[in-house]
PDB file of N, CA and C in Angstrom:
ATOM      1  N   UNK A   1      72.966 -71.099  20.814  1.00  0.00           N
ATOM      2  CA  UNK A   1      72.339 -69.820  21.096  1.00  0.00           C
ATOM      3  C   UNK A   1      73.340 -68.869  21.744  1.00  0.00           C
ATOM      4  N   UNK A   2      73.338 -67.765  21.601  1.00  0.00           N
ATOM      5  CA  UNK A   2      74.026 -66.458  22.384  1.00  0.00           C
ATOM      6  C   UNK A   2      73.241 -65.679  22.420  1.00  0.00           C
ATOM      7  N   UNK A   3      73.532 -65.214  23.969  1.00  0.00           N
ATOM      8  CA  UNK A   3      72.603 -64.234  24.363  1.00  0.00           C
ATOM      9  C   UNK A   3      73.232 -62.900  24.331  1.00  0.00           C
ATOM     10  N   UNK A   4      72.383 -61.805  23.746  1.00  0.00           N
ATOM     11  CA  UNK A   4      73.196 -60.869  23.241  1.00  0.00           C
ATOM     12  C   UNK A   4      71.720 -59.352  24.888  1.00  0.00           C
ATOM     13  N   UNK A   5      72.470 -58.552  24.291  1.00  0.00           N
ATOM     14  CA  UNK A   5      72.018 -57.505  25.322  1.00  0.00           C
ATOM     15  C   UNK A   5      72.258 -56.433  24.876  1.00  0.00           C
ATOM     16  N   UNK A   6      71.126 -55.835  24.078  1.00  0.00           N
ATOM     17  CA  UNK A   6      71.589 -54.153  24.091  1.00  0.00           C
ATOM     18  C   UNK A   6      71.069 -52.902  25.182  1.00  0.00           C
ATOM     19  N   UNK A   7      71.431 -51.885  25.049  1.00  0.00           N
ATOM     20  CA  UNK A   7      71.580 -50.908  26.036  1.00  0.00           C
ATOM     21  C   UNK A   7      71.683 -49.455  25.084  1.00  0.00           C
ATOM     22  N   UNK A   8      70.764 -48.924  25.269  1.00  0.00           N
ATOM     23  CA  UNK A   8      70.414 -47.397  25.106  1.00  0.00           C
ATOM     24  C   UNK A   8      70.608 -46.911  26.355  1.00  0.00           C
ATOM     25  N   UNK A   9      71.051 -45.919  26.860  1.00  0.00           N
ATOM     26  CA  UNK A   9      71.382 -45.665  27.896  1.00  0.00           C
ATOM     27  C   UNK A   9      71.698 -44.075  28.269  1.00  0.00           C
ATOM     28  N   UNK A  10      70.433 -43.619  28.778  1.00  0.00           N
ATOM     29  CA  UNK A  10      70.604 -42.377  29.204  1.00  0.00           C
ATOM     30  C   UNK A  10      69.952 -41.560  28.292  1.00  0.00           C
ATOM     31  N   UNK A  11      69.119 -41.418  26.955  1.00  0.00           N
ATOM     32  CA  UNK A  11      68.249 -41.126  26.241  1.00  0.00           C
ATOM     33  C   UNK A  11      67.724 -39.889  26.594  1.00  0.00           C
ATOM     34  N   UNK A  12      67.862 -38.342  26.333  1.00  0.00           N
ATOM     35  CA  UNK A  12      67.110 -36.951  27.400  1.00  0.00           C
ATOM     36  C   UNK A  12      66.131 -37.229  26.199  1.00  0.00           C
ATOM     37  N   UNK A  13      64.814 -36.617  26.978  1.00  0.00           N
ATOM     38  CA  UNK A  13      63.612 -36.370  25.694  1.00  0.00           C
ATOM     39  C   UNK A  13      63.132 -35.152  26.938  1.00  0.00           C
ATOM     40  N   UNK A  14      62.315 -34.129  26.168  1.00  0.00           N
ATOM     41  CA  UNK A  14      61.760 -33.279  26.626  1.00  0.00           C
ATOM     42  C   UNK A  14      60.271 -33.906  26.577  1.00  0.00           C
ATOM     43  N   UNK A  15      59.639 -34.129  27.629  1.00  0.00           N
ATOM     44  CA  UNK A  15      58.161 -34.914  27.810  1.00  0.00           C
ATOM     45  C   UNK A  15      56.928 -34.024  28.690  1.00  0.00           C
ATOM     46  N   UNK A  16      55.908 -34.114  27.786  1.00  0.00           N
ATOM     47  CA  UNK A  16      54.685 -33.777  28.654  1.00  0.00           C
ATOM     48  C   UNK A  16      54.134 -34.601  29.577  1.00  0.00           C
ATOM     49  N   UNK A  17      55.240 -34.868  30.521  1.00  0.00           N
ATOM     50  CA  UNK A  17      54.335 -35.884  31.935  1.00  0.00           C
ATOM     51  C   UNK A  17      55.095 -35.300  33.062  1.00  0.00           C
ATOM     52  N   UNK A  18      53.391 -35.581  33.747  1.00  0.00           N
ATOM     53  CA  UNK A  18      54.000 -34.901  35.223  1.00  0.00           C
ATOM     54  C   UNK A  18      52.313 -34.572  35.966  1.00  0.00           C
ATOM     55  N   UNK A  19      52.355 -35.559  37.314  1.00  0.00           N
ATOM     56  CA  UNK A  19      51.021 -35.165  37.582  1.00  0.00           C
ATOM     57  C   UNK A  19      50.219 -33.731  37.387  1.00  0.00           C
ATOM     58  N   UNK A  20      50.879 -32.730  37.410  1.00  0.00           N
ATOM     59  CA  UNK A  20      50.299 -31.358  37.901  1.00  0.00           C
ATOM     60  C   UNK A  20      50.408 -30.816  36.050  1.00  0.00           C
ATOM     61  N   UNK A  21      49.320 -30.679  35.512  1.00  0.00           N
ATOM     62  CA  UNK A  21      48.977 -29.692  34.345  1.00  0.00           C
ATOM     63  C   UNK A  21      49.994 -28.922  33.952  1.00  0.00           C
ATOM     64  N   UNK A  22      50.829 -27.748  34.902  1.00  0.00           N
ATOM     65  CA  UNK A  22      51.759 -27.449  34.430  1.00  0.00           C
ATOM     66  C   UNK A  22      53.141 -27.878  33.426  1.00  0.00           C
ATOM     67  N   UNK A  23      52.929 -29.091  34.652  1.00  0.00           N
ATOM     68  CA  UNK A  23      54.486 -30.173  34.134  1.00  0.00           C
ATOM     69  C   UNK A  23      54.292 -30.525  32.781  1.00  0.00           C
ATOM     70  N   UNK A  24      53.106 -30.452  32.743  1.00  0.00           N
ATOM     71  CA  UNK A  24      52.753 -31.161  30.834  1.00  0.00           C
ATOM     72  C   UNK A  24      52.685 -30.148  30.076  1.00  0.00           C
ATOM     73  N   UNK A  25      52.246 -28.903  29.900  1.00  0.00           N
ATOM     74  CA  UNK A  25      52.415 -28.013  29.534  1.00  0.00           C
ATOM     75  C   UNK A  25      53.710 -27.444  29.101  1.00  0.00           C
ATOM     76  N   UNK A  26      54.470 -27.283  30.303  1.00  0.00           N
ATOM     77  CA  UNK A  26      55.778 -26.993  30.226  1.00  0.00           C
ATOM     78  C   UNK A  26      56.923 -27.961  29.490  1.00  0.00           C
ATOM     79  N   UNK A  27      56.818 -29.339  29.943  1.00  0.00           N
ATOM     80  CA  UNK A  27      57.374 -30.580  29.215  1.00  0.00           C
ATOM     81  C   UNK A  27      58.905 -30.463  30.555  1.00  0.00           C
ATOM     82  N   UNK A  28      59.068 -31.680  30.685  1.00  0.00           N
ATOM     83  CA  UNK A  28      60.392 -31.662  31.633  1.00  0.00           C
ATOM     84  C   UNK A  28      61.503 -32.384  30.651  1.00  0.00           C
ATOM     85  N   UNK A  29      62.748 -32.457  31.726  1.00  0.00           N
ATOM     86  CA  UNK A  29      63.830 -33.346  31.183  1.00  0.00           C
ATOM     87  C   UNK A  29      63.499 -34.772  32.004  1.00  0.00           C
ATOM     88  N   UNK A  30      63.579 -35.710  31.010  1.00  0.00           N
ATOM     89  CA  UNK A  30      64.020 -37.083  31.487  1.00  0.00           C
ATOM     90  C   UNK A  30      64.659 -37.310  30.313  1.00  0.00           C
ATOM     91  N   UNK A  31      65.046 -39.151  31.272  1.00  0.00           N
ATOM     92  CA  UNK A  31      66.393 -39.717  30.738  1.00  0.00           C
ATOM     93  C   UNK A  31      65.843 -41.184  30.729  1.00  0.00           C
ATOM     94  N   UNK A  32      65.927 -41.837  29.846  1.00  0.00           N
ATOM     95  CA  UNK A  32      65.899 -43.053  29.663  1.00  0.00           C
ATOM     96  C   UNK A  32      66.732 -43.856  29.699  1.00  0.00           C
ATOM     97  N   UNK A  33      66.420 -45.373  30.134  1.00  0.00           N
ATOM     98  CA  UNK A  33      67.871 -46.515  29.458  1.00  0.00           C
ATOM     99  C   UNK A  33      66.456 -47.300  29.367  1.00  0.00           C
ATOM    100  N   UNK A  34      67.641 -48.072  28.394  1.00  0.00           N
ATOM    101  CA  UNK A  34      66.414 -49.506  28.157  1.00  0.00           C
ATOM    102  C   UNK A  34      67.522 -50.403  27.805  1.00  0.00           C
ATOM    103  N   UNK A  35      67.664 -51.689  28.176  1.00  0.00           N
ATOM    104  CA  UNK A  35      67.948 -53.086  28.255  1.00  0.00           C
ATOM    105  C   UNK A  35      67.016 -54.150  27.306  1.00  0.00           C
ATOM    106  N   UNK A  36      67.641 -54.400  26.559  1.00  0.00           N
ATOM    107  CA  UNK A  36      67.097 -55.522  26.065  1.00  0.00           C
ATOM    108  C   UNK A  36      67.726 -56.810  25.740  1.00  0.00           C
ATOM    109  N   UNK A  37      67.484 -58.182  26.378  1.00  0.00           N
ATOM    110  CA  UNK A  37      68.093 -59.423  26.336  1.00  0.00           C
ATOM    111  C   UNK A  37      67.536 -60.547  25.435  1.00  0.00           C
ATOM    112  N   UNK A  38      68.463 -60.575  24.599  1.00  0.00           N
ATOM    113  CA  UNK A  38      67.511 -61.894  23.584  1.00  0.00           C
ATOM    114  C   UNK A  38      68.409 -63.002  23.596  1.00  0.00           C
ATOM    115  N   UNK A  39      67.694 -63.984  22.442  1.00  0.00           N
ATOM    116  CA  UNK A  39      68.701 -65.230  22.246  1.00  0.00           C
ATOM    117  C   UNK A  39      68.681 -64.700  20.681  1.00  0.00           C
ATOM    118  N   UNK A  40      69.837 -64.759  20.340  1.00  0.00           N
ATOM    119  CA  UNK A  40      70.054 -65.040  18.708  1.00  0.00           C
ATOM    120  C   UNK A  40      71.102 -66.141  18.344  1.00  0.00           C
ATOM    121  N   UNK A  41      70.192 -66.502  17.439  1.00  0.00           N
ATOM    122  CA  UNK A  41      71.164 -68.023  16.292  1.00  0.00           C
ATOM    123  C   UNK A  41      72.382 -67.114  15.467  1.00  0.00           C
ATOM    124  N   UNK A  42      72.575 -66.297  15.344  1.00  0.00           N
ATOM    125  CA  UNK A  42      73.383 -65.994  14.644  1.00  0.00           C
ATOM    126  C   UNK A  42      74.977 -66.553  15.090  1.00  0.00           C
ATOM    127  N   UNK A  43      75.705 -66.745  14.232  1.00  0.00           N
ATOM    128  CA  UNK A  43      76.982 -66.689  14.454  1.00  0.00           C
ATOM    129  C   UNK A  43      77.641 -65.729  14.903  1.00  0.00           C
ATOM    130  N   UNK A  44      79.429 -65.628  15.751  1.00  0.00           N
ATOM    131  CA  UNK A  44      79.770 -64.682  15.938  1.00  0.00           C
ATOM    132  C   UNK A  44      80.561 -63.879  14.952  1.00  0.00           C
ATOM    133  N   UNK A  45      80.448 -64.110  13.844  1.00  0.00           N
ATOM    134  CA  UNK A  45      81.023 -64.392  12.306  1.00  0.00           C
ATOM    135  C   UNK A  45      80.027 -63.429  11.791  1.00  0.00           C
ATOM    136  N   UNK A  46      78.753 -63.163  12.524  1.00  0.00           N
ATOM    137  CA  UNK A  46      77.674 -62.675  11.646  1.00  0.00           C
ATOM    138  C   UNK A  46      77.288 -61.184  12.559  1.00  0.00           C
ATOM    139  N   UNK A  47      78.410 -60.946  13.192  1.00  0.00           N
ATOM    140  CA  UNK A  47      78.403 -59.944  14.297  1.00  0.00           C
ATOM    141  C   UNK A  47      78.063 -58.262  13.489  1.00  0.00           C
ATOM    142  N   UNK A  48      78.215 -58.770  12.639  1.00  0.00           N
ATOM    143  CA  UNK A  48      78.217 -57.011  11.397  1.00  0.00           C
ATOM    144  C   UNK A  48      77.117 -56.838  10.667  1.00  0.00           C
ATOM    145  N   UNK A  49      76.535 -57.581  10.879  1.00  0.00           N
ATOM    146  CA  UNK A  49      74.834 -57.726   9.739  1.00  0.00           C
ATOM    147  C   UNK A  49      73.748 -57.317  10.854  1.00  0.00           C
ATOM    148  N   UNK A  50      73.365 -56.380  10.096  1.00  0.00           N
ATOM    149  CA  UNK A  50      72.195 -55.868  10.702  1.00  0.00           C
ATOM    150  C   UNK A  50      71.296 -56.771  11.166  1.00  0.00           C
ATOM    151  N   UNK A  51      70.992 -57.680  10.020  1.00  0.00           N
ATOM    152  CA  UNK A  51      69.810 -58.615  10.009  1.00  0.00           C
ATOM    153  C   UNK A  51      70.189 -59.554  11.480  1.00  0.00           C
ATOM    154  N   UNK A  52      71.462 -59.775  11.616  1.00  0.00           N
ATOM    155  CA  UNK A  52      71.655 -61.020  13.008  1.00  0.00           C
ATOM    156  C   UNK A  52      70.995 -60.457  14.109  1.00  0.00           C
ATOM    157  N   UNK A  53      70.593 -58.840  14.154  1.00  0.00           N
ATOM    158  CA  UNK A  53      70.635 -58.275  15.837  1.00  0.00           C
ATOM    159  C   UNK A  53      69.406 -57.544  15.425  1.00  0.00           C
ATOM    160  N   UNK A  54      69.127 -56.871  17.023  1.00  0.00           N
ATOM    161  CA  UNK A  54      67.875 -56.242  16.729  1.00  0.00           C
ATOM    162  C   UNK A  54      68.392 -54.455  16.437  1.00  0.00           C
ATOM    163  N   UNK A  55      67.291 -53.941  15.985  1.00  0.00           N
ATOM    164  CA  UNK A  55      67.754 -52.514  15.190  1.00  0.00           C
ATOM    165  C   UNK A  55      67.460 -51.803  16.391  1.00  0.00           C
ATOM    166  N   UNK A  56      68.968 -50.509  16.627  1.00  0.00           N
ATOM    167  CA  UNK A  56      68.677 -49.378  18.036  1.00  0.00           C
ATOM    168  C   UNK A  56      67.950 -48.587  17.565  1.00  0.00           C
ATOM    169  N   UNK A  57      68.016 -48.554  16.034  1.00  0.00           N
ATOM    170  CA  UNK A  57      67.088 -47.513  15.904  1.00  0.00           C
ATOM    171  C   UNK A  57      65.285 -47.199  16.077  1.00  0.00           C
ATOM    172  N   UNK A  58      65.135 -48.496  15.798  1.00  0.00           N
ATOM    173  CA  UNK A  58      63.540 -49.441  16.021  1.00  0.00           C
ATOM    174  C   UNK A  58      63.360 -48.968  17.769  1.00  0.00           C
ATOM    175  N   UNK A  59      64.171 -49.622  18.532  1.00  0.00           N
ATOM    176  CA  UNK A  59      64.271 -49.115  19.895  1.00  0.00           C
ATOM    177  C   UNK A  59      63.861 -48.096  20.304  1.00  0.00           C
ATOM    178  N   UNK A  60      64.956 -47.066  19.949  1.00  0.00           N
ATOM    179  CA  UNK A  60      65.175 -45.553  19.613  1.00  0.00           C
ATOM    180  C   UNK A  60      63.307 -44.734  19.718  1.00  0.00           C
ATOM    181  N   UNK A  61      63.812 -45.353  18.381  1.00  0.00           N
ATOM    182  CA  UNK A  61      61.685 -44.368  18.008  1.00  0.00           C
ATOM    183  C   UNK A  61      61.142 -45.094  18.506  1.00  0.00           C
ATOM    184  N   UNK A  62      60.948 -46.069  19.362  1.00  0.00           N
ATOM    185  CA  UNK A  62      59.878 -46.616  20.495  1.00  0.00           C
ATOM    186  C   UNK A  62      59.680 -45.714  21.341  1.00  0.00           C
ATOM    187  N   UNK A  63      60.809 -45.840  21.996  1.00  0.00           N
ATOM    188  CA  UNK A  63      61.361 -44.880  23.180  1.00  0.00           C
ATOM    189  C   UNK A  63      60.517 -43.829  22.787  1.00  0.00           C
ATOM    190  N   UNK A  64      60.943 -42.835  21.828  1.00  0.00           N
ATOM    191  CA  UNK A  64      60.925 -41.577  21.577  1.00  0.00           C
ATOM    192  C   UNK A  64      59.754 -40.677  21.042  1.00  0.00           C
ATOM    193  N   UNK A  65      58.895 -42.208  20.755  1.00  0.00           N
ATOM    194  CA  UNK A  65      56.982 -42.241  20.632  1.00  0.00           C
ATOM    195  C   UNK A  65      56.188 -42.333  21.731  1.00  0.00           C
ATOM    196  N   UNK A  66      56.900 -43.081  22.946  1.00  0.00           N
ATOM    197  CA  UNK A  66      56.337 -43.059  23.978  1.00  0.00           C
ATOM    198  C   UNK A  66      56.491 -41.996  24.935  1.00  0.00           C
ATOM    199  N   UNK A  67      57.749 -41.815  24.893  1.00  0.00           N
ATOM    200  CA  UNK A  67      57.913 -40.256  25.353  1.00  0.00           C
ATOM    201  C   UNK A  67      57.605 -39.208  25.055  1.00  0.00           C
ATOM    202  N   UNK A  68      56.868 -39.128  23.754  1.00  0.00           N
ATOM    203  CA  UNK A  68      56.126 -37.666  22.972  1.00  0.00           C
ATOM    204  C   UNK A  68      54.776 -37.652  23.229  1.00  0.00           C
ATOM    205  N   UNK A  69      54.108 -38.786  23.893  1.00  0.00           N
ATOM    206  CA  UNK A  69      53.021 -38.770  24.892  1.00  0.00           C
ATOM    207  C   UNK A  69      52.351 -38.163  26.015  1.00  0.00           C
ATOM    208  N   UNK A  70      51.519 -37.100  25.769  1.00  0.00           N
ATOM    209  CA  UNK A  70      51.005 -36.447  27.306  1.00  0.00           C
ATOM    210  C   UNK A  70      50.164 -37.649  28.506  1.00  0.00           C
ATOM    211  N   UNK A  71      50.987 -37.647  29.335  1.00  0.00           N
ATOM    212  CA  UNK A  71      50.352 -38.450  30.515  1.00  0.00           C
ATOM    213  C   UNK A  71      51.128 -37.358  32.233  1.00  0.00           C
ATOM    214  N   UNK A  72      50.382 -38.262  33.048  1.00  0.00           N
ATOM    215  CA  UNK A  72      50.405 -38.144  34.076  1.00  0.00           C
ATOM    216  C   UNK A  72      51.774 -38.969  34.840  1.00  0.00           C
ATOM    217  N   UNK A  73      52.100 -40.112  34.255  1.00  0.00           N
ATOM    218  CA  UNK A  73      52.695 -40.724  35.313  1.00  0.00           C
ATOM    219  C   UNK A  73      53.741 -41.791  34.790  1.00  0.00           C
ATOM    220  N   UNK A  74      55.166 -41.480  35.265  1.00  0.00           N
ATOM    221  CA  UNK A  74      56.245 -42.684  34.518  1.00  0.00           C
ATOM    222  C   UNK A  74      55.837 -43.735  34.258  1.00  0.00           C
ATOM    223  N   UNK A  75      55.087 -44.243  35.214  1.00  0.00           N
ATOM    224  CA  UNK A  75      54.930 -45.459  35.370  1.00  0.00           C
ATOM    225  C   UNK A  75      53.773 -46.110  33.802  1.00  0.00           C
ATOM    226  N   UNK A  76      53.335 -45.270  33.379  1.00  0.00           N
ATOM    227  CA  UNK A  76      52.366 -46.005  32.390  1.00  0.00           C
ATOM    228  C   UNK A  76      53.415 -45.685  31.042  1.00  0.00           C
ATOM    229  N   UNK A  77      54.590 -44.740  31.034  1.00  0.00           N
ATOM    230  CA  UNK A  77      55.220 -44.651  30.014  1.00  0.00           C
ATOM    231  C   UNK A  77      55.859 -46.059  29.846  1.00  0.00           C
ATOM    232  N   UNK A  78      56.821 -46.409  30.949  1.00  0.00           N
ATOM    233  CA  UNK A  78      57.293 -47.425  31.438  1.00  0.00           C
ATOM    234  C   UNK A  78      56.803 -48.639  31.055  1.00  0.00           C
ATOM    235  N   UNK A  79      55.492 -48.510  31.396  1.00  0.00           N
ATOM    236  CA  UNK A  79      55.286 -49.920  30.987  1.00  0.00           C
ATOM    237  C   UNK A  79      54.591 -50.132  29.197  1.00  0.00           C
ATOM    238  N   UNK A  80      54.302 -48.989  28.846  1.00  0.00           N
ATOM    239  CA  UNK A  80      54.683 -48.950  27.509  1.00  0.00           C
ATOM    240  C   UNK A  80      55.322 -49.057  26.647  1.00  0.00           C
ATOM    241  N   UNK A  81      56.502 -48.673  26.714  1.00  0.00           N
ATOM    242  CA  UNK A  81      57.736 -49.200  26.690  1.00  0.00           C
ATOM    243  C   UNK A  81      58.165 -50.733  26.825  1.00  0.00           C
ATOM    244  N   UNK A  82      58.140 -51.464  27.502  1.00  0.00           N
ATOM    245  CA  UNK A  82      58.309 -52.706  27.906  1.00  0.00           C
ATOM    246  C   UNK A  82      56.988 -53.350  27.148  1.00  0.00           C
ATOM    247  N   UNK A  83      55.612 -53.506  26.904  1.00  0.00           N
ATOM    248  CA  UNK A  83      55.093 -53.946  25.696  1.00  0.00           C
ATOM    249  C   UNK A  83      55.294 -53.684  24.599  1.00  0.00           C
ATOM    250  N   UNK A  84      55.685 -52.384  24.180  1.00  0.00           N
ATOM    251  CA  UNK A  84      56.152 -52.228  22.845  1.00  0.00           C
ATOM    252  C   UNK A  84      57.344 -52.770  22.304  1.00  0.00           C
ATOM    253  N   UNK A  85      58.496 -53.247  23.426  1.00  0.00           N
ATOM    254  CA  UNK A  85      59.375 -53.746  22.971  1.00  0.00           C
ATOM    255  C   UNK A  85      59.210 -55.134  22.691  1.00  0.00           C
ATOM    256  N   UNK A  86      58.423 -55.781  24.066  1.00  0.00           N
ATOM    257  CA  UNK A  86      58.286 -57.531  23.603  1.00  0.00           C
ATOM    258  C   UNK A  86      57.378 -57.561  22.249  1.00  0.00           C
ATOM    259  N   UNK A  87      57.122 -56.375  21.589  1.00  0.00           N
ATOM    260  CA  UNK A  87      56.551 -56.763  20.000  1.00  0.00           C
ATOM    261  C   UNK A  87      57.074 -57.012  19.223  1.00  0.00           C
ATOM    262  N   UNK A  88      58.260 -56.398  19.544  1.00  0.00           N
ATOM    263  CA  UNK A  88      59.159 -56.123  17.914  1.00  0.00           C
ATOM    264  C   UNK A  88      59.907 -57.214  17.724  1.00  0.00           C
ATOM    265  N   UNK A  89      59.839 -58.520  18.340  1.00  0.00           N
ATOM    266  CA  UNK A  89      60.913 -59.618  18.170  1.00  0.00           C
ATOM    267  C   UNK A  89      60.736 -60.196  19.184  1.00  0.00           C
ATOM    268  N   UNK A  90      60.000 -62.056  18.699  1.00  0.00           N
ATOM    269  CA  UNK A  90      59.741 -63.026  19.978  1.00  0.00           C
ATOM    270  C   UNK A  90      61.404 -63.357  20.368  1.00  0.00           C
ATOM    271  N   UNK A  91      62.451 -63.388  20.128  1.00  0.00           N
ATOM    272  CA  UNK A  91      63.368 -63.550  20.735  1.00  0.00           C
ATOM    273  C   UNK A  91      63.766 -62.676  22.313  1.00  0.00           C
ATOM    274  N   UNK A  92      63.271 -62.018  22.319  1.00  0.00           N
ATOM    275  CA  UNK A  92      63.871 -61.181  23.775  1.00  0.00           C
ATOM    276  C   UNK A  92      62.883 -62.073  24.952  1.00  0.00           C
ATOM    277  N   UNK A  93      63.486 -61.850  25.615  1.00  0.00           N
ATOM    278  CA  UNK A  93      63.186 -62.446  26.882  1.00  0.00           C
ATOM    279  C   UNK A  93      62.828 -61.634  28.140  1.00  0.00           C
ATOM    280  N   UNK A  94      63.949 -60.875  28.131  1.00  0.00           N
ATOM    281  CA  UNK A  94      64.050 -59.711  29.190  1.00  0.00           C
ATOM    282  C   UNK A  94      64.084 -57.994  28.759  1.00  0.00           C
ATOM    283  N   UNK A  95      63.255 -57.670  29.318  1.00  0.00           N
ATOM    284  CA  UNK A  95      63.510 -55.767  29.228  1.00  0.00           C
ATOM    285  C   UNK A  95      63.353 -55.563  30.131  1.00  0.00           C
ATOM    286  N   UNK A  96      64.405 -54.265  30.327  1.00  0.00           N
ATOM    287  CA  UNK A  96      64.356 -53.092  31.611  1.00  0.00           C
ATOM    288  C   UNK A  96      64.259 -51.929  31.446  1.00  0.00           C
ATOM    289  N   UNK A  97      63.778 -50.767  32.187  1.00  0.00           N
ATOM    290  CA  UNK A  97      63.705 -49.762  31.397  1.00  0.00           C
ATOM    291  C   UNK A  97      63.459 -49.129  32.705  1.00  0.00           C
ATOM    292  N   UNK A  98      64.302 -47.570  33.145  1.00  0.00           N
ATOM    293  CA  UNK A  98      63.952 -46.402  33.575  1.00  0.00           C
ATOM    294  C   UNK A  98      64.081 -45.487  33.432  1.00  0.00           C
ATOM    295  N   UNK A  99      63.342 -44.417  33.731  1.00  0.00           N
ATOM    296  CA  UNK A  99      62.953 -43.104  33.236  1.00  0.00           C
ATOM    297  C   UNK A  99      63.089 -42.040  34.480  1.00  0.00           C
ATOM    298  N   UNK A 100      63.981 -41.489  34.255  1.00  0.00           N
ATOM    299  CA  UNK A 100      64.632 -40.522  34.898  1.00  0.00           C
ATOM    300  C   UNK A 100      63.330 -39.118  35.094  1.00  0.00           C
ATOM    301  N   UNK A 101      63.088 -38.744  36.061  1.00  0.00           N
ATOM    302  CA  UNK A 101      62.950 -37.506  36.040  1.00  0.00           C
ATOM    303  C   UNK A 101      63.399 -36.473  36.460  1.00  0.00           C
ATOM    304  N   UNK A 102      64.295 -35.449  35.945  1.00  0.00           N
ATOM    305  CA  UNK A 102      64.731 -34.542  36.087  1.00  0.00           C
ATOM    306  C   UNK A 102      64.052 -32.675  36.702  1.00  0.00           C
ATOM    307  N   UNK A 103      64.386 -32.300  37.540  1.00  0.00           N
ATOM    308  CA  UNK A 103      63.770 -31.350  38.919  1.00  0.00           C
ATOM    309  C   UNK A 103      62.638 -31.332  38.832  1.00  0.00           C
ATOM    310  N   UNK A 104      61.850 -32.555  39.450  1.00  0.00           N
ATOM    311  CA  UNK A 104      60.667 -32.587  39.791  1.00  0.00           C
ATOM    312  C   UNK A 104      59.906 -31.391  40.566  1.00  0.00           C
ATOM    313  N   UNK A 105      59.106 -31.077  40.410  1.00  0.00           N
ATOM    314  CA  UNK A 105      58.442 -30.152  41.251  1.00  0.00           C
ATOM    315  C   UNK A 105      58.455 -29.473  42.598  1.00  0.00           C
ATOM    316  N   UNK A 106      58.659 -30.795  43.513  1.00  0.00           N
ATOM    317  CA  UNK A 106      58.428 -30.381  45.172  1.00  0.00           C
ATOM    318  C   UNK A 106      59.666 -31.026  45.636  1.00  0.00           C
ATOM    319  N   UNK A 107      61.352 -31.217  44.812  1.00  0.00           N
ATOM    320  CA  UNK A 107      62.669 -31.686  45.407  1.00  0.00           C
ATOM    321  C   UNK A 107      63.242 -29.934  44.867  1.00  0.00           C
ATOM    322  N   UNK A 108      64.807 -30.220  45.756  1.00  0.00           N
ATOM    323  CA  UNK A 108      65.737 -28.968  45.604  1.00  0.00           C
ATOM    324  C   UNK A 108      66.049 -29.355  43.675  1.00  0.00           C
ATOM    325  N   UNK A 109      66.887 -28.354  43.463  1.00  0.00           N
ATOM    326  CA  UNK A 109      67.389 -28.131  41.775  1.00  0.00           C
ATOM    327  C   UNK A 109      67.988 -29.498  41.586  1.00  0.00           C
ATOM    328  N   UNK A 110      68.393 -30.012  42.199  1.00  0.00           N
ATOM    329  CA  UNK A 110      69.397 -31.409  42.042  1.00  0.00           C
ATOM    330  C   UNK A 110      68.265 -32.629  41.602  1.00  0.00           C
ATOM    331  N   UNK A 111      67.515 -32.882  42.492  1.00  0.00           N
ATOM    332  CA  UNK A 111      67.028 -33.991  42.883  1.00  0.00           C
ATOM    333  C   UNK A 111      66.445 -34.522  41.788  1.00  0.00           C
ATOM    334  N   UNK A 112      66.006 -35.777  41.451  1.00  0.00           N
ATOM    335  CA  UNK A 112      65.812 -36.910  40.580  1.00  0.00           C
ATOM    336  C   UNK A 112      64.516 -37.567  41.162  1.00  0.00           C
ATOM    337  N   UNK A 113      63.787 -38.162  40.761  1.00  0.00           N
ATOM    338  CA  UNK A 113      62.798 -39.090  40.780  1.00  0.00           C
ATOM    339  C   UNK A 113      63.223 -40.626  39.117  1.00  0.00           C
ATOM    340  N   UNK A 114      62.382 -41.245  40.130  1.00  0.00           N
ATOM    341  CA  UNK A 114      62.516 -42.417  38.675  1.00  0.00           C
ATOM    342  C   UNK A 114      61.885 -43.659  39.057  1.00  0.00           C
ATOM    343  N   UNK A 115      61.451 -43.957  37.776  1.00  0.00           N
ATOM    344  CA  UNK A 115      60.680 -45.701  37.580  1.00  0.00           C
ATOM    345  C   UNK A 115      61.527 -46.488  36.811  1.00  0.00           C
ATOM    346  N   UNK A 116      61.258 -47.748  37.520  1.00  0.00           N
ATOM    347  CA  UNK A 116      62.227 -48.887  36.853  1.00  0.00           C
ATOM    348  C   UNK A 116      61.299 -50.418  36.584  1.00  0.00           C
ATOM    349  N   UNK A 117      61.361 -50.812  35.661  1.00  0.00           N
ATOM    350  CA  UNK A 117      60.162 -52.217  35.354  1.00  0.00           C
ATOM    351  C   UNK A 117      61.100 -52.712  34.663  1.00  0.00           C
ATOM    352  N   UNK A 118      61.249 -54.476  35.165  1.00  0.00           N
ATOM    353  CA  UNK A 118      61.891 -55.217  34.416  1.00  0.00           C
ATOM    354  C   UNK A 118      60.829 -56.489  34.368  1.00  0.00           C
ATOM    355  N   UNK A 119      61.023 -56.987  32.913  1.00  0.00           N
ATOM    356  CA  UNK A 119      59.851 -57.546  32.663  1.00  0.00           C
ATOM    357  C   UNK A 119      60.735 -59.203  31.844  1.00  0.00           C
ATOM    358  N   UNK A 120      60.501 -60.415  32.545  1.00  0.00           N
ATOM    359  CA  UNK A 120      61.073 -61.486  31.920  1.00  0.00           C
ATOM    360  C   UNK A 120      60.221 -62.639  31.226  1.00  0.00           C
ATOM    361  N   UNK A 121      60.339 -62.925  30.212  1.00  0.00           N
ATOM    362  CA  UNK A 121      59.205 -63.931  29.661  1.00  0.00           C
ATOM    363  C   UNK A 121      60.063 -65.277  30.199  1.00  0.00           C
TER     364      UNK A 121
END
């Protein structure tokens, strides 16, 4: 077995979440990463075939379905994210995933908020 690990990392989506009506309306910046840890049989010989690994792009439009979602709160994106991924392939074991939010409402122009869920079978 080898354990392989991919990484999307840093992902901007323009999203309708944000407790206050406005924020959804308006749509903010966040940033995603997501981690994903599996076991694959493949050889390291078989490092170039799509079929040995899991697809970023599958990832990708997870991500990018869950984030085109009006909600209230990272935290249910988050963990959307992290079930939708343990679907796509009983090999993973581990996901991580946080979601950046970019000038939250009630911080200076700089400031950040963020959720982080790591989830291990």
């Amino acid at each position: 077995m080898i354990e392989k690990k991919i990484k999307i990392g840093n992902a901007r989506f323009f999203s309708p979440i944000g407790y206050y009506e406005e924020e959804r309306i308006l749509k903010g910046v966040f940033y995603v990463t997501l981690e994903v840890t599996y076991n694959s049989k493949s050889k390291l010989s078989d490092a170039d075939d799509l079929n040995t690994t899991l697809n970023y792009e599958l990832l990708y439009n997870l991500v990018s379905q869950v984030m085109g979602k009006e909600r209230k709160l990272l935290e249910s994106a988050a963990q959307e994210i992290l079930e939708g991924v343990q679907e796509l392939d009983r090999s993973i074991y581990e996901t991580y995933v946080e979601i950046i939010k970019q000038y939250p409402p009630f911080y200076s122009s700089e400031a950040q908020t963020s959720v982080s869920l790591r989830q291990r079978k």
